[in-house]
Protein backbone atom coordinates (compact mmCIF):
# COMPACT_ATOMS: atom_id res chain seq x y z
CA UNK A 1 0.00 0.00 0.00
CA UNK A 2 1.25 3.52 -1.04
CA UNK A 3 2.37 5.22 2.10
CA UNK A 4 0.42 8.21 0.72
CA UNK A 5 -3.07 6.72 1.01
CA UNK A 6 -5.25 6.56 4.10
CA UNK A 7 -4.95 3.58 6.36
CA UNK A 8 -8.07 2.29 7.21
CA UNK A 9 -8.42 1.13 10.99
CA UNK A 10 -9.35 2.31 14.44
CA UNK A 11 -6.90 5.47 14.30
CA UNK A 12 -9.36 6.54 10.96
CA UNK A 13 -12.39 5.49 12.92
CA UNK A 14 -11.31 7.59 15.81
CA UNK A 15 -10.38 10.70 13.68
CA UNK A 16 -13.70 10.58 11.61
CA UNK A 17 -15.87 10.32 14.66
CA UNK A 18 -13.97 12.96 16.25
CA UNK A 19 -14.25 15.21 13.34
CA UNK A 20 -17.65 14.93 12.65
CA UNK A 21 -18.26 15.78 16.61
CA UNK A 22 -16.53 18.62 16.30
CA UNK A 23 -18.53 19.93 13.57
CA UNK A 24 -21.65 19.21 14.92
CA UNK A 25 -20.86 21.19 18.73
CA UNK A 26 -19.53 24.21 16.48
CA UNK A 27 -22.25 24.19 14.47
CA UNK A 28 -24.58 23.58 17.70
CA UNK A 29 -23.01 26.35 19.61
CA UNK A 30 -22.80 29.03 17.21
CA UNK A 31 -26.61 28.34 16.59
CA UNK A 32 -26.19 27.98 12.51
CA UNK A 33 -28.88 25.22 13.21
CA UNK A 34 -27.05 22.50 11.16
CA UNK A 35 -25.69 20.41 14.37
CA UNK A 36 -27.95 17.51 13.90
CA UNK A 37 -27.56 17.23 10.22
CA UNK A 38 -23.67 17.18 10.17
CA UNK A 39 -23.98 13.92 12.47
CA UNK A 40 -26.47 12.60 9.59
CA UNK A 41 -24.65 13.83 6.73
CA UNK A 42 -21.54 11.61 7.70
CA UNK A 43 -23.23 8.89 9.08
CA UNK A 44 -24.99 8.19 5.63
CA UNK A 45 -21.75 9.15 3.73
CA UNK A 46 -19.97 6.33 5.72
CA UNK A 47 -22.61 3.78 5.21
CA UNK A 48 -23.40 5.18 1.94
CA UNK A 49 -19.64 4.66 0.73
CA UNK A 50 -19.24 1.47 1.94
CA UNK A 51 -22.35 0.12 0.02
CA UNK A 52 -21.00 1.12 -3.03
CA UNK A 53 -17.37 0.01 -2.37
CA UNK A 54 -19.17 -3.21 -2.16
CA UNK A 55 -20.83 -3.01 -4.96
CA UNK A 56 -18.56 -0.77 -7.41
CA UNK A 57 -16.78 -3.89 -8.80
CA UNK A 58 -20.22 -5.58 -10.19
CA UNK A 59 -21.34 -2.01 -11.10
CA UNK A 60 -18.21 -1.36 -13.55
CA UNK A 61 -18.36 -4.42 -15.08
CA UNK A 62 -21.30 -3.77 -17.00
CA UNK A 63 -22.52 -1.11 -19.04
CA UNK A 64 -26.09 -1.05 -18.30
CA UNK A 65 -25.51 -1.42 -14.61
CA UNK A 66 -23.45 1.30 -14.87
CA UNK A 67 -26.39 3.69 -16.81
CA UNK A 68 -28.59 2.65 -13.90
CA UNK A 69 -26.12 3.74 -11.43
CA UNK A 70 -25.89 6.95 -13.21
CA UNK A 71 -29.60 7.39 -13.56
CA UNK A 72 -30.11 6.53 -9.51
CA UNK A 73 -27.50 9.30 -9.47
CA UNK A 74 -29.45 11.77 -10.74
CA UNK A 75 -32.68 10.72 -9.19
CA UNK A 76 -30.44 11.21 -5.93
CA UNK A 77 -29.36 14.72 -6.49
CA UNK A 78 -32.77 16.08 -8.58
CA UNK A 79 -34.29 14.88 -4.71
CA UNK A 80 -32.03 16.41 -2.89
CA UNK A 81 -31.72 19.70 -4.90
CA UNK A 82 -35.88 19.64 -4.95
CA UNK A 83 -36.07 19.75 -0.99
CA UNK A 84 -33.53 22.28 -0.62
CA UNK A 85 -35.30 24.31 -2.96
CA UNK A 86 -38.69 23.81 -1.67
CA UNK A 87 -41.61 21.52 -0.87
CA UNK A 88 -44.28 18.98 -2.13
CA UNK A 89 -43.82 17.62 -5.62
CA UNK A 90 -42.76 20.75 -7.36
CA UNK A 91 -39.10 20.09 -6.18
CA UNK A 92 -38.66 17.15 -8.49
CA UNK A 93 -38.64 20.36 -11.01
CA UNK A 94 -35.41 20.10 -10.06
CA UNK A 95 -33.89 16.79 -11.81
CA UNK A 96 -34.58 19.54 -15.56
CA UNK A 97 -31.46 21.61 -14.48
CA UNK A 98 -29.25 18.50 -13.16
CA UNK A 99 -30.36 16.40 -16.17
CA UNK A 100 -30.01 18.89 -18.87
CA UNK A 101 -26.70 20.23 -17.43
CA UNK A 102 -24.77 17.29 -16.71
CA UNK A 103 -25.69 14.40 -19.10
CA UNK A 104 -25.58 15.56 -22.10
CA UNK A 105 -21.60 16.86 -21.28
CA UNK A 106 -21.21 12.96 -20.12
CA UNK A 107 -22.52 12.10 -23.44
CA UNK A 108 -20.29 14.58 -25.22
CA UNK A 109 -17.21 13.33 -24.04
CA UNK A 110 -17.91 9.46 -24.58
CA UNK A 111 -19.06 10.12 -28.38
CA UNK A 112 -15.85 12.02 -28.91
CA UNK A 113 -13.80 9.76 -26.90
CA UNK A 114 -12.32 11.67 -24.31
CA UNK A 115 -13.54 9.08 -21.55
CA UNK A 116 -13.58 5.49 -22.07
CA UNK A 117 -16.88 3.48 -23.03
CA UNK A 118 -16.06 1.91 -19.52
CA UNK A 119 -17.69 1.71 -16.09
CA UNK A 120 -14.88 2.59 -14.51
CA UNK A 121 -14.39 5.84 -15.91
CA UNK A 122 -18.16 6.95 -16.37
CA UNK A 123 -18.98 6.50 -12.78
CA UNK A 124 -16.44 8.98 -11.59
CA UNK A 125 -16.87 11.43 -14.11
CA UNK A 126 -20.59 11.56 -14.38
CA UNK A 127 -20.49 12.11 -10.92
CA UNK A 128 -18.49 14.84 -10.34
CA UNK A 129 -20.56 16.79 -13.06
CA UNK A 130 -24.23 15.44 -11.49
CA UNK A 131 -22.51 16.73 -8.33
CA UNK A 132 -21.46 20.43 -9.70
CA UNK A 133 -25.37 20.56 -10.92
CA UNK A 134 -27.31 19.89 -8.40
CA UNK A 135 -25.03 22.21 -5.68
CA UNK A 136 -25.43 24.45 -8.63
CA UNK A 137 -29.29 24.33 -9.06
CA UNK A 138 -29.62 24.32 -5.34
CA UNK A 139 -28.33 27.43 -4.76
CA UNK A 140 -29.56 29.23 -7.41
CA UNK A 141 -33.24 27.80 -6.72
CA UNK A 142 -32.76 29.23 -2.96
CA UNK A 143 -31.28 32.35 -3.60
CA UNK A 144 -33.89 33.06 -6.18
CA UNK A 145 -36.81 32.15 -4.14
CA UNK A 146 -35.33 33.78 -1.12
CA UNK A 147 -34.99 36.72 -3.12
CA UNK A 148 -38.41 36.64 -4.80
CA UNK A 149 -40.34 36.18 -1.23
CA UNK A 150 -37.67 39.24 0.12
CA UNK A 151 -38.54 41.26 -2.60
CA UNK A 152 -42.65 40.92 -3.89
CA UNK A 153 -43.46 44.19 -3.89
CA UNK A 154 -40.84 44.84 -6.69
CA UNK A 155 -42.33 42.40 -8.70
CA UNK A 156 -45.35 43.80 -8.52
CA UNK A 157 -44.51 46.76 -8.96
CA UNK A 158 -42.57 45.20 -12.23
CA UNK A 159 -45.74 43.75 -13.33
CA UNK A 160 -47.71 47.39 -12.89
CA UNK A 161 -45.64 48.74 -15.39
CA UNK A 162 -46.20 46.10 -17.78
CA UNK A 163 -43.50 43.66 -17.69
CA UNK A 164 -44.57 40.14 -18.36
CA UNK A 165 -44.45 37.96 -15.46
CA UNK A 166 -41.60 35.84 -16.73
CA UNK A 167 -39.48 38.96 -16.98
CA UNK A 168 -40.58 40.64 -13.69
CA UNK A 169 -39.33 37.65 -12.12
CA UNK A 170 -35.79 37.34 -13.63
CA UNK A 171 -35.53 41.26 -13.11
CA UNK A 172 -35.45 40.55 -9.75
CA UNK A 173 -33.68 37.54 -8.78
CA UNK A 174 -31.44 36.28 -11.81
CA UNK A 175 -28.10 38.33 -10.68
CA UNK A 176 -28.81 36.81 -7.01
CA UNK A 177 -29.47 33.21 -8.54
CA UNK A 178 -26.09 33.69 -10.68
CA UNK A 179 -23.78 34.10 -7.45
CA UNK A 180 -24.39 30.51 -7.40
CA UNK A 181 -21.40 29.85 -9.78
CA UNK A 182 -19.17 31.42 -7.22
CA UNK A 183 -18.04 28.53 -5.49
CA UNK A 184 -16.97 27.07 -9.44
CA UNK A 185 -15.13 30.03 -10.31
CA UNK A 186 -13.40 30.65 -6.95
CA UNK A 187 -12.16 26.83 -7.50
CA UNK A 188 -11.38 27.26 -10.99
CA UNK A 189 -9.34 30.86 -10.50
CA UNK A 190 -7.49 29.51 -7.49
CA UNK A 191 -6.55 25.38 -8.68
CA UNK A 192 -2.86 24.79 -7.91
CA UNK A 193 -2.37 27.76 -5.67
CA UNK A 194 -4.87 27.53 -2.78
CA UNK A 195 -6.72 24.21 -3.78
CA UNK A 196 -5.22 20.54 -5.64
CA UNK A 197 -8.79 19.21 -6.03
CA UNK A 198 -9.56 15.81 -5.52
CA UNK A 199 -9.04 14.62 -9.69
CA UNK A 200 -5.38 15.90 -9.11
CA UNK A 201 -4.98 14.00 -6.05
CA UNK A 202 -6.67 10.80 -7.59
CA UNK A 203 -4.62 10.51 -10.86
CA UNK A 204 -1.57 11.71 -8.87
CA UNK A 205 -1.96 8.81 -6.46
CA UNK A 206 -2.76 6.58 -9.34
CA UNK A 207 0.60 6.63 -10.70
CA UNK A 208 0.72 9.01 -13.44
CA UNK A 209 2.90 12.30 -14.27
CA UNK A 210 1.67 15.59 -12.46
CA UNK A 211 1.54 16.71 -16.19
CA UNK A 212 -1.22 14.06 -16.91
CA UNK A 213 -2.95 15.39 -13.46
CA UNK A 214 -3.07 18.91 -14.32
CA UNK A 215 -4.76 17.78 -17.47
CA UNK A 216 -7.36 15.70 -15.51
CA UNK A 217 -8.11 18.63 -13.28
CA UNK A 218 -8.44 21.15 -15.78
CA UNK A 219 -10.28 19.37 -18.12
CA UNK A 220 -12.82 18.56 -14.50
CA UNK A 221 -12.92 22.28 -13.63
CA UNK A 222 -13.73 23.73 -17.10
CA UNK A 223 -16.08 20.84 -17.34
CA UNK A 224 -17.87 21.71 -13.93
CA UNK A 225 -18.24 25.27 -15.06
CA UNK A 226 -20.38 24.65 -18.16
CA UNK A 227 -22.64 22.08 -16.34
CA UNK A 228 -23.02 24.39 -13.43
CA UNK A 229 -23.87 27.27 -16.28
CA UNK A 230 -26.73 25.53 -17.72
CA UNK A 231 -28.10 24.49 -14.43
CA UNK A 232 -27.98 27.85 -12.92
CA UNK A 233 -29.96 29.25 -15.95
CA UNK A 234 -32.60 26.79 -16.45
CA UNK A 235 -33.33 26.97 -12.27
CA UNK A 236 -33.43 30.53 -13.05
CA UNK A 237 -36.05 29.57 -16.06
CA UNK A 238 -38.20 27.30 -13.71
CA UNK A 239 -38.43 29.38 -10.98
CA UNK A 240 -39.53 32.44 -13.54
CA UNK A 241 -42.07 30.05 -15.21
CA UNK A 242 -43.25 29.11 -11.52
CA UNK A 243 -42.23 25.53 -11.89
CA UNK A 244 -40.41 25.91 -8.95
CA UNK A 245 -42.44 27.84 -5.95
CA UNK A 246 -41.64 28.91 -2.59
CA UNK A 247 -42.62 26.52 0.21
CA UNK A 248 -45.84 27.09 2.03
CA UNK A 249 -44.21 28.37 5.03
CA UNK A 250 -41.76 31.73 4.22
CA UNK A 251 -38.83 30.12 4.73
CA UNK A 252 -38.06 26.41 3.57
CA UNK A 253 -36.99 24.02 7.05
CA UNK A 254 -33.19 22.65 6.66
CA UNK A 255 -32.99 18.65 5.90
């Protein structure tokens, strides 16, 4: 085993536990109301990881086992995105930006060959982009409902003098909805000097040149950027159309 890699055992057991604690009292006693769901978050990532280490090997080896992997992936995230966004079955709005954003980039750079027809190489990359695009269309579907309940009375006033509903809405809350690409960029601008994401790490690790690495990572980042772009504007599109509405209460509770 490469002495750079984790070593799994009690010592990783101990620091993961003691992490996640930590978290969770910080978050608990600076009231940011995420306490509880920091302990949830990494119990499920644990188990959640360890199911598919188990299963990754059978997954890989076929092709359609893999598309159904990818397809619980973005059943997954449009769920997830949908109940940070809001409530009932409206959210599932959601799975339009994460679909339409990711997939079609995945299907891009199989027909042209850039990632092997191969489970093993479809898994990671599809999710890394499904990833970017639903923490993409999350944000941007808060921010621009947040914005839209913060600031009705603009909208109507929009709408008195004469703007179409559709536009009255983007007027208001498009530029907020766009600062969700700010996490992207920041990533993007900074790579190498404050952050070595984790594709740099992986290929690095894997045995291959930090040429071949830099490569991976750029080609990830530049990727993540035009899935995230697309998601961000067809949330935007959804919520102006009112596919996407504001919970029933005024502000949506945290899962």
């Amino acid at each position: 085993m490469s002495s750079t890699m984790l070593v799994a055992g009690p010592k990783l057991a101990v620091a993961l536990v003691l992490l996640t604690a930590l978290a969770a009292l910080v978050a608990t006693v600076g009231r940011l109301g995420h306490g509880r769901q920091i302990a949830v978050a990494a119990v499920r990532a644990a188990v959640q990881l360890g199911a598919v280490s188990l299963l990754i090997a059978a997954i890989v080896a076929s092709l359609w086992a893999t598309a159904a992997f990818v397809a619980l992936m973005c059943a997954v995230a449009a769920g997830t995105s949908g109940r940070r966004i809001t409530a009932g079955a409206w959210g599932w709005w959601a799975a339009a930006p994460i679909v339409a954003g990711s997939l079609p980039v995945v299907a891009g750079l199989l027909l042209a060959g850039l990632v092997p027809v191969r489970g093993i190489a479809i898994i990671p990359v599809a999710g890394i982009l499904i990833g970017g695009a639903m923490t993409a269309t999350s944000l941007a579907g808060r921010r621009a409902l947040d914005e839209l309940t913060d600031r009705r009375g603009e909208v109507e006033a929009a709408l008195a003098l004469g703007f179409l509903p559709r536009d009255a809405v983007l007027l208001v809350c498009r530029d907020t909805a766009g600062q969700a690409l700010i996490p992207a960029l920041d990533q993007t601008r900074t790579v190498g000097l404050v952050t070595l994401p984790g594709a740099f790490v992986g290929v690095l690790l894997g045995g291959a040149g930090p040429l071949a690495a830099g490569v991976t990572q750029l080609f990830v980042l530049v990727g993540l950027l035009a899935v995230e772009a697309v998601a961000v504007v067809l949330t935007v599109e959804l919520v102006a159309c009112g596919r996407l509405r504001p919970a029933p209460s005024s502000r949506r509770t945290e899962r």
